[in-house]
Protein backbone atom coordinates (compact mmCIF):
# COMPACT_ATOMS: atom_id res chain seq x y z
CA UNK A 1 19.90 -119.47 69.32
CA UNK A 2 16.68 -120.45 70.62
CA UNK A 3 13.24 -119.82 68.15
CA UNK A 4 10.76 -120.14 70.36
CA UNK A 5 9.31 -116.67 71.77
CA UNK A 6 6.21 -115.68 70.43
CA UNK A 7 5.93 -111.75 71.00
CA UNK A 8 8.63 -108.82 72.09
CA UNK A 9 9.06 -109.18 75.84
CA UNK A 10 7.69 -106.13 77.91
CA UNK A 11 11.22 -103.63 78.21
CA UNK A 12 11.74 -104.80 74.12
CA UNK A 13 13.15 -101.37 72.61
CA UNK A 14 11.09 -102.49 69.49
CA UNK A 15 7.95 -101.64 71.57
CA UNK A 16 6.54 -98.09 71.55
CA UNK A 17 5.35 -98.46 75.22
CA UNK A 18 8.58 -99.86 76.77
CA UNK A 19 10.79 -97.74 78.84
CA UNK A 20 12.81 -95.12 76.58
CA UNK A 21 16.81 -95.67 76.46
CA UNK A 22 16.45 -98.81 78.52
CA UNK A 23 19.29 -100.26 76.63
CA UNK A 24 22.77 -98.37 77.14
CA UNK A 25 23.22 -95.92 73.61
CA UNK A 26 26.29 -98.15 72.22
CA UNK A 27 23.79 -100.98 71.99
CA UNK A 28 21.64 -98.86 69.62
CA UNK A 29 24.51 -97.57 67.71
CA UNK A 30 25.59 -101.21 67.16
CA UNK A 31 22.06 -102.08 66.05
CA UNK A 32 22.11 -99.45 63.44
CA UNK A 33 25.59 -100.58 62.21
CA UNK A 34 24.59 -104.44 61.69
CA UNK A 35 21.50 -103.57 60.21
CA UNK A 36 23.21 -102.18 57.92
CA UNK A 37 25.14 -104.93 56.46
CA UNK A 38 22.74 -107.20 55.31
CA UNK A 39 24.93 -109.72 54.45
CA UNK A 40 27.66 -109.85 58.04
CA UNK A 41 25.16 -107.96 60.07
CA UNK A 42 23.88 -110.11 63.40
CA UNK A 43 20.66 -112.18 64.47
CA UNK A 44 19.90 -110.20 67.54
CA UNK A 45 18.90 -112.52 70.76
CA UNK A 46 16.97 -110.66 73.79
CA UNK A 47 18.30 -108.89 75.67
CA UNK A 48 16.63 -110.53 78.61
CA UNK A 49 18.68 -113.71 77.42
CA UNK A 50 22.08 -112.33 76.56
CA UNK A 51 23.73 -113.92 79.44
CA UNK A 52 21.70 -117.61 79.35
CA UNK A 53 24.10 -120.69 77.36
CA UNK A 54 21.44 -120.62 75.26
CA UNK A 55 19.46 -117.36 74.01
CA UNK A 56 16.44 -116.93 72.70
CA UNK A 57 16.26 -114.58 69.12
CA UNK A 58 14.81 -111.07 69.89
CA UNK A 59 10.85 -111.05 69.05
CA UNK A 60 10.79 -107.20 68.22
CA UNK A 61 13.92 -107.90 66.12
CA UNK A 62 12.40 -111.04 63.87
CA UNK A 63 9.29 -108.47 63.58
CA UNK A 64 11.26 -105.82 62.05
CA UNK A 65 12.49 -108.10 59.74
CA UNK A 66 9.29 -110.06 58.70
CA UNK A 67 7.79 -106.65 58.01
CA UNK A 68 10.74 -105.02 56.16
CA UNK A 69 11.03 -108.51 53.83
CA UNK A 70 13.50 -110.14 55.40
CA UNK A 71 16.59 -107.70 54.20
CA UNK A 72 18.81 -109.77 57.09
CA UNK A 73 20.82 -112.69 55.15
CA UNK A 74 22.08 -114.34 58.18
CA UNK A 75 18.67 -114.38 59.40
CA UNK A 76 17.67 -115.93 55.90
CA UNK A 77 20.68 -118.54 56.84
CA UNK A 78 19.08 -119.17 59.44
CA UNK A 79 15.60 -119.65 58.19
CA UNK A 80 16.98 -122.34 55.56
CA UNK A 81 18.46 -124.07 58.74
CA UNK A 82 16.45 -124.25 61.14
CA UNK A 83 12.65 -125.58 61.06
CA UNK A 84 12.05 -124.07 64.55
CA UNK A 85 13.79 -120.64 63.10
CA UNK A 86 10.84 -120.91 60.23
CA UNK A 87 8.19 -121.87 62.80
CA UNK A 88 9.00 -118.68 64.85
CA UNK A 89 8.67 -116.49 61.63
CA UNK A 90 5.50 -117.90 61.25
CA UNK A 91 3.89 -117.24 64.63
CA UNK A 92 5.53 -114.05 66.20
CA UNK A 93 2.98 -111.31 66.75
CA UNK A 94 3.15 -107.75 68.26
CA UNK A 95 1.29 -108.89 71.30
CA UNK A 96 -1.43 -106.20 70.73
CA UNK A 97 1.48 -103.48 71.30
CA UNK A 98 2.70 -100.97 68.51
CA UNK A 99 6.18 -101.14 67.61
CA UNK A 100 8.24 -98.93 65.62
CA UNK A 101 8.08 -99.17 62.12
CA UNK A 102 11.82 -98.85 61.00
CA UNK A 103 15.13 -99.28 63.44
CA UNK A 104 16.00 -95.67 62.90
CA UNK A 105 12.87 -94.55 64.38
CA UNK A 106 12.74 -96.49 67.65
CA UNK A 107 16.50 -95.02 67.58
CA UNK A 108 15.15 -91.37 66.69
CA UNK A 109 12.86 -91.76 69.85
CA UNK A 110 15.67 -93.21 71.99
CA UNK A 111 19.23 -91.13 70.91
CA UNK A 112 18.06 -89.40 68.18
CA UNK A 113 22.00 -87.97 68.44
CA UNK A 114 22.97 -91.29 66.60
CA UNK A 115 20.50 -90.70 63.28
CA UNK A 116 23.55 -87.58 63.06
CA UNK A 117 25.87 -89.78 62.14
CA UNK A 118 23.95 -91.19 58.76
């Protein structure tokens, strides 16, 4: 996984202003399962990235996390492992935009079907 973007990317479902339901509902479904399990659940890429050998960790995602403590412990792996994973955490910002405050409210705003469920 690449460290190295600095602020959610304009269609980031993290982002108050982007595009409602832009991702398909599964994907938020599966967001709200991994998060969770703090201790198996996933480091979420971009989506913009998804398909690149490489991609690059999800800016609205590491936000989230920063803001909530850190609860992720595969992100925390990955903070103890990587000095560019550490930089990143440092230096993401919201880019000026509002973002949701927890995961179950960007998903309230996008399926709020799936909030049913807990």
């Amino acid at each position: 996984m690449k460290w190295d973007i600095k602020s959610p990317c304009e269609s980031c479902p993290y982002r108050k202003d982007s595009k409602l339901a832009f991702w398909d509902k599964a994907e938020f479904s599966n967001l709200l399962k991994q998060d969770a399990d703090y201790i198996l659940g996933h480091v979420f890429g971009c989506h913009q990235t998804r398909k690149h050998p490489v991609p690059t960790i999800c800016a609205g995602w590491l936000l989230n996390q920063k803001n909530r403590g850190l609860p992720s412990i595969q992100l925390r792996m990955q903070l103890i492992k990587s000095e560019e994973a550490g930089v990143c955490l440092e230096e993401v910002t919201d880019g000026g935009h509002e973002q949701y405050s927890s995961i179950e409210e960007m998903v309230e705003a996008n399926f709020p079907e799936l909030l049913d469920d807990l």
